[in-house]
N, C-alpha and C. Protein backbone atom coordinates (compact mmCIF):
# COMPACT_ATOMS: atom_id res chain seq x y z
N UNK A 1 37.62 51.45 8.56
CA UNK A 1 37.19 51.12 7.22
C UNK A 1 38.41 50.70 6.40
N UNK A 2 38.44 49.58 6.29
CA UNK A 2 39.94 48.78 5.40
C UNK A 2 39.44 49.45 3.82
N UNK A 3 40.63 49.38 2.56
CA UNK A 3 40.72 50.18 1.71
C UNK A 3 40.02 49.44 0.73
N UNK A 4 39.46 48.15 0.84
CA UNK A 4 38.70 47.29 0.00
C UNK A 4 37.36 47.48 0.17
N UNK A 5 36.92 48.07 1.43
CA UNK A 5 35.77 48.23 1.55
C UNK A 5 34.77 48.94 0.41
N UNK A 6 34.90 49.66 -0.29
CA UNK A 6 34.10 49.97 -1.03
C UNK A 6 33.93 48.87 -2.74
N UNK A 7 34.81 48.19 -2.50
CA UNK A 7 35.52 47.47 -3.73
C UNK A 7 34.50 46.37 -3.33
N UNK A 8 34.78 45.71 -2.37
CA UNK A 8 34.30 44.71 -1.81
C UNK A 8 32.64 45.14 -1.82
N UNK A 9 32.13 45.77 -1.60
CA UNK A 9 30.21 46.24 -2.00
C UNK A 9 30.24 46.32 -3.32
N UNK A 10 31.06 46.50 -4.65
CA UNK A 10 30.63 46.56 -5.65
C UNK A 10 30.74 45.04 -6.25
N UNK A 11 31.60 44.67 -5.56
CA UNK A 11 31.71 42.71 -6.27
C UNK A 11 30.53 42.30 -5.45
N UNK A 12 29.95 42.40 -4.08
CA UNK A 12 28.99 41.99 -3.77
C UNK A 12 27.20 42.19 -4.38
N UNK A 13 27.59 43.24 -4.57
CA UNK A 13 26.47 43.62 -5.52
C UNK A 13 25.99 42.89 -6.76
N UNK A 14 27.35 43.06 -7.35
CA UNK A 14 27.58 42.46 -8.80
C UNK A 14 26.69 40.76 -8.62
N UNK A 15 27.13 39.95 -7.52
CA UNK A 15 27.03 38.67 -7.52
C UNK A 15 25.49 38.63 -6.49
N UNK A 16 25.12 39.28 -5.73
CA UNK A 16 23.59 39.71 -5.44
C UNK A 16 22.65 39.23 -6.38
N UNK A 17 22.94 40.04 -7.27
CA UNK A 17 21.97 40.28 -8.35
C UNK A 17 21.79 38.91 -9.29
N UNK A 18 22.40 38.40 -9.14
CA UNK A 18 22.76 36.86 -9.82
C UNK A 18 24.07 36.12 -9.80
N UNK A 19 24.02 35.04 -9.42
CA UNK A 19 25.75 34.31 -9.13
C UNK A 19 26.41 34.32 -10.91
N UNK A 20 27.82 34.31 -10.36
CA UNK A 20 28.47 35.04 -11.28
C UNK A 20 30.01 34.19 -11.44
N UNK A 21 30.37 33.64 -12.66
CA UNK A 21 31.70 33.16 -12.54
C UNK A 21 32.45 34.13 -12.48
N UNK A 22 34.00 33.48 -12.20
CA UNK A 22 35.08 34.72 -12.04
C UNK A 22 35.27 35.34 -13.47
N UNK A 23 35.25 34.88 -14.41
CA UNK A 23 35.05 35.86 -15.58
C UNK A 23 34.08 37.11 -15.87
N UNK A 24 32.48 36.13 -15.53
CA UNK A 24 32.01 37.05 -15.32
C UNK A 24 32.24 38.62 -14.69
N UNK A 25 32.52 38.39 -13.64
CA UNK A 25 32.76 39.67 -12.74
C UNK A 25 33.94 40.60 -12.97
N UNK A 26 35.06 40.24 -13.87
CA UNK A 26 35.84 40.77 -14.41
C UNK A 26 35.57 41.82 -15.32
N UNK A 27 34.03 42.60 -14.67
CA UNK A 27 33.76 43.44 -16.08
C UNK A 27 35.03 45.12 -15.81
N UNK A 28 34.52 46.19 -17.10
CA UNK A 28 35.62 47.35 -16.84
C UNK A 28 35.66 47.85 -15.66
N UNK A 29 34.50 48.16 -14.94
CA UNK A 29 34.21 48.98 -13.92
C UNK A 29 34.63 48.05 -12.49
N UNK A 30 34.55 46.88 -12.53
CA UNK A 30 35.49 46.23 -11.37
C UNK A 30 36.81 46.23 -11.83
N UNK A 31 37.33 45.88 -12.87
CA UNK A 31 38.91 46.23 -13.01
C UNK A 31 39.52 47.57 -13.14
N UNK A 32 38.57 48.27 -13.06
CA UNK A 32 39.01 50.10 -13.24
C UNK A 32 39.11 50.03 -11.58
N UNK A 33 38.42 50.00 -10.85
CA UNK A 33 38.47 50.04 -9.79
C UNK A 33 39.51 49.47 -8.35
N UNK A 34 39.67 47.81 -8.78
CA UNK A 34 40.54 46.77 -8.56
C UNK A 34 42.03 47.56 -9.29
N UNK A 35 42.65 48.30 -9.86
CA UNK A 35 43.80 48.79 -10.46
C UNK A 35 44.87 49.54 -8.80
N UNK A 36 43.90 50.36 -8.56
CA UNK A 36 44.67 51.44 -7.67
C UNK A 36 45.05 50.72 -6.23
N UNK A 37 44.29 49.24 -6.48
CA UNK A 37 44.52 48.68 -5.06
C UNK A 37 45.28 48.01 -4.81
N UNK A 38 46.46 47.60 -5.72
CA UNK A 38 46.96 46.39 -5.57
C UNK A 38 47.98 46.07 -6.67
N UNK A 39 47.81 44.80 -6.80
CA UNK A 39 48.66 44.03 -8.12
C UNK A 39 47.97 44.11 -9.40
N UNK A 40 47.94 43.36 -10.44
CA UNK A 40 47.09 43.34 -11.25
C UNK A 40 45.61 43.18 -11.05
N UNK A 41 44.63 43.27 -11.85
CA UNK A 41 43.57 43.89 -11.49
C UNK A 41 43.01 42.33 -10.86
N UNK A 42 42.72 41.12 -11.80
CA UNK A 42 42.25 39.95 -11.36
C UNK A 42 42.75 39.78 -10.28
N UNK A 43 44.36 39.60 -9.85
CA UNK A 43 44.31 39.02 -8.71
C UNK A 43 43.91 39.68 -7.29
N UNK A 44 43.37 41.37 -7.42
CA UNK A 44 42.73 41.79 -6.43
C UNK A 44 41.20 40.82 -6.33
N UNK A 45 40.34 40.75 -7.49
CA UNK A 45 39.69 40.60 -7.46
C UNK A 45 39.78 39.08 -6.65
N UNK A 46 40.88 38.38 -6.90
CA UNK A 46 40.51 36.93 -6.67
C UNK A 46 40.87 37.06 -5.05
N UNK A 47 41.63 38.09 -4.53
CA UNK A 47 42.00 37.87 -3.20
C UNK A 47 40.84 38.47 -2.59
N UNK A 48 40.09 39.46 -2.98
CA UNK A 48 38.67 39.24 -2.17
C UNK A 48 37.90 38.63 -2.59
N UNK A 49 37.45 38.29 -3.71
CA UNK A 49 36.52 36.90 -3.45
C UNK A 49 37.06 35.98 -2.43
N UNK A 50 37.81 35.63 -2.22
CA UNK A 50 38.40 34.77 -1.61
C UNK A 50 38.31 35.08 0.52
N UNK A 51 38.39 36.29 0.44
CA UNK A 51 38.47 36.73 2.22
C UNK A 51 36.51 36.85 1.92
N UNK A 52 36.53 37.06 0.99
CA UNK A 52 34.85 37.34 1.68
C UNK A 52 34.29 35.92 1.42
N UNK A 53 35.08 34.71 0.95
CA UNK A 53 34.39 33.29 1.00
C UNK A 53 34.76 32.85 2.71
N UNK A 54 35.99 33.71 2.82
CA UNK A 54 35.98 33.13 4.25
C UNK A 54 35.23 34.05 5.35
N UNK A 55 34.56 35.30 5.11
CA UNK A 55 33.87 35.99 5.83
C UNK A 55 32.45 35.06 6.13
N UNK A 56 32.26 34.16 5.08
CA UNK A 56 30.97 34.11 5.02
C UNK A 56 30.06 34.71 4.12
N UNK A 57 30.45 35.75 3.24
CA UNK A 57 29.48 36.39 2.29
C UNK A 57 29.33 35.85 1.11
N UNK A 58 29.73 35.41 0.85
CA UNK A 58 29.67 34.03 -0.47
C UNK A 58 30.28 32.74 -0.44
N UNK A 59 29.73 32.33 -0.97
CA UNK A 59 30.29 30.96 -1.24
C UNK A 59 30.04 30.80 -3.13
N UNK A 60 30.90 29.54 -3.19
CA UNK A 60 31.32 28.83 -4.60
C UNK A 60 30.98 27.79 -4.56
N UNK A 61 29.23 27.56 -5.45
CA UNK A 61 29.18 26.12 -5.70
C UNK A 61 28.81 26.11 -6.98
N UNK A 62 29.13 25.50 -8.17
CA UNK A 62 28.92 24.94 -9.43
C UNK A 62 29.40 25.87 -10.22
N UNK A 63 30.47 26.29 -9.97
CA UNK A 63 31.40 27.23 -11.12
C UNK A 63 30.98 28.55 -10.80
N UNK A 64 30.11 28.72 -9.74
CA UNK A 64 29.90 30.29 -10.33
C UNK A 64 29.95 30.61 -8.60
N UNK A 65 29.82 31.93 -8.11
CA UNK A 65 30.05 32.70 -6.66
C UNK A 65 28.61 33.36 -6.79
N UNK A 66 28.14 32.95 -5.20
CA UNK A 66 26.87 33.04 -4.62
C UNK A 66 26.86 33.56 -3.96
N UNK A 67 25.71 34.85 -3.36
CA UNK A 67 25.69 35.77 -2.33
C UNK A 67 25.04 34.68 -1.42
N UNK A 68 25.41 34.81 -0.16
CA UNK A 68 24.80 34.62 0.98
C UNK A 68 24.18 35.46 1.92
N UNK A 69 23.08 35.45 1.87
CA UNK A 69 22.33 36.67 2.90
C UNK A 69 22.91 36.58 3.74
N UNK A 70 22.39 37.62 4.83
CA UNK A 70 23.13 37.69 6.40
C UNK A 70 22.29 36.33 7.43
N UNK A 71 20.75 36.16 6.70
CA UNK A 71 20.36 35.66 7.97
C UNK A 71 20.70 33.75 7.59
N UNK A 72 21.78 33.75 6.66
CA UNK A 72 21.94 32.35 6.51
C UNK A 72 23.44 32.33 6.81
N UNK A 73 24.21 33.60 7.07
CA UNK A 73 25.80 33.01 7.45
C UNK A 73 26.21 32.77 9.15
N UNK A 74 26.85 31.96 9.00
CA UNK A 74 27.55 31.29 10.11
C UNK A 74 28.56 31.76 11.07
């Protein structure tokens, strides 16, 4: 279990529920969280958005980050 893992289900969640710009998702409770892991709080956030665009669990089309179900990733 890598140390993002729980970090990484709450941004997924977040963007589940409706696609979400990167501002958006910058709310307290992802940057309270995003603090203990890393560098400043955004750029945790932007380095997993970013591994989970390349996982396959989202993608970025029209400004905002989209969940991708399981039975549509590649």
């Amino acid at each position: 279990m890598s140390k993002f893992e729980d970090f990484d289900t709450m941004v997924l969640e977040e963007i589940r529920l409706r696609p979400r710009n990167f501002t958006q998702l910058q709310t307290k409770i992802i940057m309270d969280a995003a603090a203990p892991l890393g560098a400043e709080g955004f750029r945790v956030l932007d380095r997993r958005l970013q591994a989970m665009r390349k996982t396959g669990k989202i993608r970025f089309q029209g400004g905002m980050w989209h969940y991708v179900p399981e039975t549509e990733r590649t």
